[in-house]
N, C-alpha and C. Protein backbone atom coordinates (compact mmCIF):
# COMPACT_ATOMS: atom_id res chain seq x y z
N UNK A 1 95.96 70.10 93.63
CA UNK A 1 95.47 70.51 92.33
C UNK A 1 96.36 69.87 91.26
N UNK A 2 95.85 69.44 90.44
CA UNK A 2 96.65 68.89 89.38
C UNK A 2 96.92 69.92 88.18
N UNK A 3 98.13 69.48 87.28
CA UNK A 3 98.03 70.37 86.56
C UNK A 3 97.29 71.30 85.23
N UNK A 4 96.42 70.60 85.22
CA UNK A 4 94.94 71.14 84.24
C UNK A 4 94.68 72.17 85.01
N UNK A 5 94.13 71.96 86.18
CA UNK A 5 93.77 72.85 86.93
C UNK A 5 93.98 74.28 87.24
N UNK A 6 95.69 73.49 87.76
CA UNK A 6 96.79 74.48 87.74
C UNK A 6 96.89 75.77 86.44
N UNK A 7 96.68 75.19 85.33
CA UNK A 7 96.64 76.13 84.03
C UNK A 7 95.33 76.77 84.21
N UNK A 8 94.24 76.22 84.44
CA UNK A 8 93.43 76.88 84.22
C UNK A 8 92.96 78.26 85.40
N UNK A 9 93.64 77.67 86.57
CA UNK A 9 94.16 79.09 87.21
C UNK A 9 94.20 79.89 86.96
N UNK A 10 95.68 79.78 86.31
CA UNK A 10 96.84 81.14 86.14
C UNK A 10 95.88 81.93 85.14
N UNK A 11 95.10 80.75 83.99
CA UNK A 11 94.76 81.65 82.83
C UNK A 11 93.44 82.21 83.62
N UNK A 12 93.05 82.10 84.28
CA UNK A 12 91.92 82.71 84.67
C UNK A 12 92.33 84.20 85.72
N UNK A 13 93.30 83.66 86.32
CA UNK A 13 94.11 84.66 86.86
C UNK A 13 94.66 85.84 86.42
N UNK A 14 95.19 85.61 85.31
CA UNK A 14 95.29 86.33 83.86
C UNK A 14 94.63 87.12 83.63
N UNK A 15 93.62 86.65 82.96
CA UNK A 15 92.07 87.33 82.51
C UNK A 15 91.42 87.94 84.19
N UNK A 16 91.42 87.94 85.12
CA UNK A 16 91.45 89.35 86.06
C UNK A 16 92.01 89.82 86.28
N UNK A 17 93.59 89.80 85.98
CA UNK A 17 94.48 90.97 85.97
C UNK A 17 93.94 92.01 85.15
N UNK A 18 93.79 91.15 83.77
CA UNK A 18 93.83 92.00 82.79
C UNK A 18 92.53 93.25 82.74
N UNK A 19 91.50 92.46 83.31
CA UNK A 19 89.92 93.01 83.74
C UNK A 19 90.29 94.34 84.87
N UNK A 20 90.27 93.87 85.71
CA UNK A 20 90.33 94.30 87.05
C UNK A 20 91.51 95.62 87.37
N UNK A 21 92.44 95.91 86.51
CA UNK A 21 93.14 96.90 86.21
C UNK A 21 92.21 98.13 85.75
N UNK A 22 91.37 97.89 85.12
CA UNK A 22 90.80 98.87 84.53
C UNK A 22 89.11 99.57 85.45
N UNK A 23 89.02 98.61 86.37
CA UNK A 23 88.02 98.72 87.17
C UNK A 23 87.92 100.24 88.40
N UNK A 24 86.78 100.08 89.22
CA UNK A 24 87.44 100.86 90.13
C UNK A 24 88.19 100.54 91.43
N UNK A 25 89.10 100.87 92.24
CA UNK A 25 89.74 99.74 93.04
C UNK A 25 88.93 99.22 94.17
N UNK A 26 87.90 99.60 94.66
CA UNK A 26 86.80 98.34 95.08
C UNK A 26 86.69 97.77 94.82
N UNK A 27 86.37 97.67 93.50
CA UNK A 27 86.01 96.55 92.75
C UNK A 27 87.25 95.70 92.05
N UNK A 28 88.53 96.17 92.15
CA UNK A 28 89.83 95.22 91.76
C UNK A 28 89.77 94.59 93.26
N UNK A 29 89.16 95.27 94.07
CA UNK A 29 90.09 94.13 95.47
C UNK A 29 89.30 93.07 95.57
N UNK A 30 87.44 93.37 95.20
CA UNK A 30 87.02 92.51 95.06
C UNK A 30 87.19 91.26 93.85
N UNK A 31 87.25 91.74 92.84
CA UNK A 31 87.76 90.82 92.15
C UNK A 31 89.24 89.80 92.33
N UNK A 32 90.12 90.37 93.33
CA UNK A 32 91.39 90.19 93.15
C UNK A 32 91.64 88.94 94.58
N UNK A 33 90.90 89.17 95.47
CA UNK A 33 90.87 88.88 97.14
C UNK A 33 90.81 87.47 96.63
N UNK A 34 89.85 86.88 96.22
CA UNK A 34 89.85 85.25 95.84
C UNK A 34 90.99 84.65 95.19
N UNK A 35 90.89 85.16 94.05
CA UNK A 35 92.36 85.06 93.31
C UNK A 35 93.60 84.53 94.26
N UNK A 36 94.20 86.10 95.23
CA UNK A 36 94.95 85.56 95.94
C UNK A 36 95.06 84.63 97.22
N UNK A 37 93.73 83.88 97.59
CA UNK A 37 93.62 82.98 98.38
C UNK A 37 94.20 81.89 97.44
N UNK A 38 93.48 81.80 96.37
CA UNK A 38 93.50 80.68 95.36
C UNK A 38 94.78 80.03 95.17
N UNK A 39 95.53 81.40 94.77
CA UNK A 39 97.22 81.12 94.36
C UNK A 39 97.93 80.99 95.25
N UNK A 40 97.55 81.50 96.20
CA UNK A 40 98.63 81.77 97.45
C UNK A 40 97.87 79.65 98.32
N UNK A 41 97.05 78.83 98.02
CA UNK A 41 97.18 77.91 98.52
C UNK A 41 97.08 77.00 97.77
N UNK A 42 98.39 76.66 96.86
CA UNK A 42 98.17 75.83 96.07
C UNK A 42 99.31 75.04 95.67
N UNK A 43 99.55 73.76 95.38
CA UNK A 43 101.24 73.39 95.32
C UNK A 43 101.77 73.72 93.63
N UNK A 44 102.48 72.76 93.36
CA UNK A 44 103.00 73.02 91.83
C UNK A 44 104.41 73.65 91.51
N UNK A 45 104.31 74.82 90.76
CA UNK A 45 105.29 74.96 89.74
C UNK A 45 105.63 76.28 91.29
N UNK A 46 106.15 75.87 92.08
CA UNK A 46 106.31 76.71 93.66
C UNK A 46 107.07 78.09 93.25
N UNK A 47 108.14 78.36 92.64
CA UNK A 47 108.37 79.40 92.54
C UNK A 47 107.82 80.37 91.54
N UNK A 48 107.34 80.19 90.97
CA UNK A 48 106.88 81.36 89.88
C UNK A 48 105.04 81.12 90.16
N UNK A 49 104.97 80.39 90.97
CA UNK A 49 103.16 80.98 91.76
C UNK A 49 103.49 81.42 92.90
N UNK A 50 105.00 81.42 93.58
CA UNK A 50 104.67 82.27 94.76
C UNK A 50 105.22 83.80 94.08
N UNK A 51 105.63 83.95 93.05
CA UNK A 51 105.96 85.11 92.69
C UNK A 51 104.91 86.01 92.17
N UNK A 52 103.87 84.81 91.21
CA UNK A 52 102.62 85.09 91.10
C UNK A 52 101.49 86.07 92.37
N UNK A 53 101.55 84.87 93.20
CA UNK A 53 101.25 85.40 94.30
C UNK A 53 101.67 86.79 95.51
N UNK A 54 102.73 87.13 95.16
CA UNK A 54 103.57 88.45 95.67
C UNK A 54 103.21 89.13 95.11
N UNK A 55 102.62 88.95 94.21
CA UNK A 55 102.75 90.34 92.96
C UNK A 55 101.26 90.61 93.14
N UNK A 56 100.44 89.27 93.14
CA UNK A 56 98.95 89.95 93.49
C UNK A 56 98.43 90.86 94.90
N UNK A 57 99.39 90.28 95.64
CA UNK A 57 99.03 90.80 97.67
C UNK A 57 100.06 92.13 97.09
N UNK A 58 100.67 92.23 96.20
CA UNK A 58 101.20 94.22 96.62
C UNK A 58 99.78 94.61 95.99
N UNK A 59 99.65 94.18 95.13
CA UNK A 59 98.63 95.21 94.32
C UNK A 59 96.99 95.43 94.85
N UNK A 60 96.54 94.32 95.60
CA UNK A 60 95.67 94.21 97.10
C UNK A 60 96.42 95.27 98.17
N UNK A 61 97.27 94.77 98.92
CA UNK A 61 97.88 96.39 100.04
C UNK A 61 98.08 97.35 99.31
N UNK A 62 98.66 97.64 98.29
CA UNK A 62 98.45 99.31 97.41
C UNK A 62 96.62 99.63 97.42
N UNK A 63 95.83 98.83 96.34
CA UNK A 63 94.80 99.28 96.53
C UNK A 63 93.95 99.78 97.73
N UNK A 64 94.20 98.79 98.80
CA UNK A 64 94.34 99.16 100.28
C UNK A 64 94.16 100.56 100.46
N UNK A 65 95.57 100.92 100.88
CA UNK A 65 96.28 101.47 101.59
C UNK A 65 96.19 102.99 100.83
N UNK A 66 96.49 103.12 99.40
CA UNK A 66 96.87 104.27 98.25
C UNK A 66 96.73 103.82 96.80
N UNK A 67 94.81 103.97 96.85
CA UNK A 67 94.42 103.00 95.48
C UNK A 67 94.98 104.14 93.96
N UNK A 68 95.60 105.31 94.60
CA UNK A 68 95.67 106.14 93.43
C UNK A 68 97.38 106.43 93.66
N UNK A 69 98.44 105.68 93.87
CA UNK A 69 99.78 105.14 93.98
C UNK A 69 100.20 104.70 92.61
N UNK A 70 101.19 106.22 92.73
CA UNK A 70 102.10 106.61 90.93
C UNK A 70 102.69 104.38 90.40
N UNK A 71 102.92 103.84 91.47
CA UNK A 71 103.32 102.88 90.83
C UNK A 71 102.37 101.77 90.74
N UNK A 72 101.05 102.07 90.83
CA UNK A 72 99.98 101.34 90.31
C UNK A 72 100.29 100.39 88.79
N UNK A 73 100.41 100.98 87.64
CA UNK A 73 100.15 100.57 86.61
C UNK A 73 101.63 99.71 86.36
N UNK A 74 102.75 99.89 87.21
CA UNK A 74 103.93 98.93 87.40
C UNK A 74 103.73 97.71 88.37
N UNK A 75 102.28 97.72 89.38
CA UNK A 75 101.92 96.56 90.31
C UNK A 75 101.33 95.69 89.58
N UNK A 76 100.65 96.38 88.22
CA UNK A 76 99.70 95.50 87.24
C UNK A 76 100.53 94.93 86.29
N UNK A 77 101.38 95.49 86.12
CA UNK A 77 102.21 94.81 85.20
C UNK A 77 103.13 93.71 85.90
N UNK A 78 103.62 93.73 86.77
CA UNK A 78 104.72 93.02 87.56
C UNK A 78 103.24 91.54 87.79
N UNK A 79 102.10 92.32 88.19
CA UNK A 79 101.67 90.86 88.64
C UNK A 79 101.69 89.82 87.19
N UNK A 80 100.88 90.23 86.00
CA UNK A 80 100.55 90.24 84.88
C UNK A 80 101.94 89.38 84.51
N UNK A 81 103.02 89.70 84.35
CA UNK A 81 104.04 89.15 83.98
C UNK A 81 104.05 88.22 85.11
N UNK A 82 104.32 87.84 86.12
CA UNK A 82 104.43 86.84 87.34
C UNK A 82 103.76 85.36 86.97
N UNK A 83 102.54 86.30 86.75
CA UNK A 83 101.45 85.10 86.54
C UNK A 83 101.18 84.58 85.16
N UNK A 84 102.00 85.24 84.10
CA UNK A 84 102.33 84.34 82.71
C UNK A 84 103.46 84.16 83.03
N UNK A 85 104.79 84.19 83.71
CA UNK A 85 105.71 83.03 83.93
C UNK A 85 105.15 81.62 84.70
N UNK A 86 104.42 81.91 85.71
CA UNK A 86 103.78 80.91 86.36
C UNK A 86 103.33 80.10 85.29
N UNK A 87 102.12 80.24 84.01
CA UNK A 87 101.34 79.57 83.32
C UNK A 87 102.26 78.86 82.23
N UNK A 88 103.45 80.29 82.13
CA UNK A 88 104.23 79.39 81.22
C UNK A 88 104.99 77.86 81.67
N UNK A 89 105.57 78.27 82.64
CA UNK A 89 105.80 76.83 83.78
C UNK A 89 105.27 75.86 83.88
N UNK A 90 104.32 76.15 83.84
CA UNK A 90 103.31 74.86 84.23
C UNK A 90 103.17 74.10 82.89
N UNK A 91 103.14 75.21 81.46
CA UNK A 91 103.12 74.56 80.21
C UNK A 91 104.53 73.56 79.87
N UNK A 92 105.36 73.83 80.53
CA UNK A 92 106.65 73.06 80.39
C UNK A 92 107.36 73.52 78.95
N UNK A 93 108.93 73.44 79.19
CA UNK A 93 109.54 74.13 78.21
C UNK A 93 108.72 73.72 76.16
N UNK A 94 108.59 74.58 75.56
CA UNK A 94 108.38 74.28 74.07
C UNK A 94 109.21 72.78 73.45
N UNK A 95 108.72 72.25 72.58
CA UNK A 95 109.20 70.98 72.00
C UNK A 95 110.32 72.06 70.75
């Protein structure tokens, strides 16, 4: 994947965090399951998309496992932040 691509990922990645938090968690895993195929096989900016990627597979096994888990709204945030360091990365430091 090149890096156009790569951005247009994360930001899309983004925008279902941001969605899919508010959903019901059927419907976040469905929304979320592609996502983390997506990120989780992809080269680039390697550490802050595999962090990206960690942060989406807890919040997939929470929904899992204990979709109503007190540290839910800290899995959404941790991913959410992961995956705008990732996008920021990829944008390369500010001029």
């Amino acid at each position: 994947m090149n890096i156009d691509a790569d951005m247009r990922l994360a930001d899309r990645v983004l925008l279902t965090l941001e969605r899919a938090k508010y959903l019901h968690p059927q419907a976040s895993l469905r929304e979320l399951m592609p996502l983390r195929d997506e990120v989780g096989s992809g080269q680039g900016v390697e550490n802050e998309r595999a962090e990206a990627w960690l942060a989406i597979a807890a919040i997939l096994k929470t929904l899992s496992e204990a979709p109503g888990h007190r540290d839910m709204p800290n899995l959404w945030q941790k991913a959410t932040d992961k995956t705008a360091a990732w996008l920021a990365a990829l944008k390369g430091p500010a001029p």
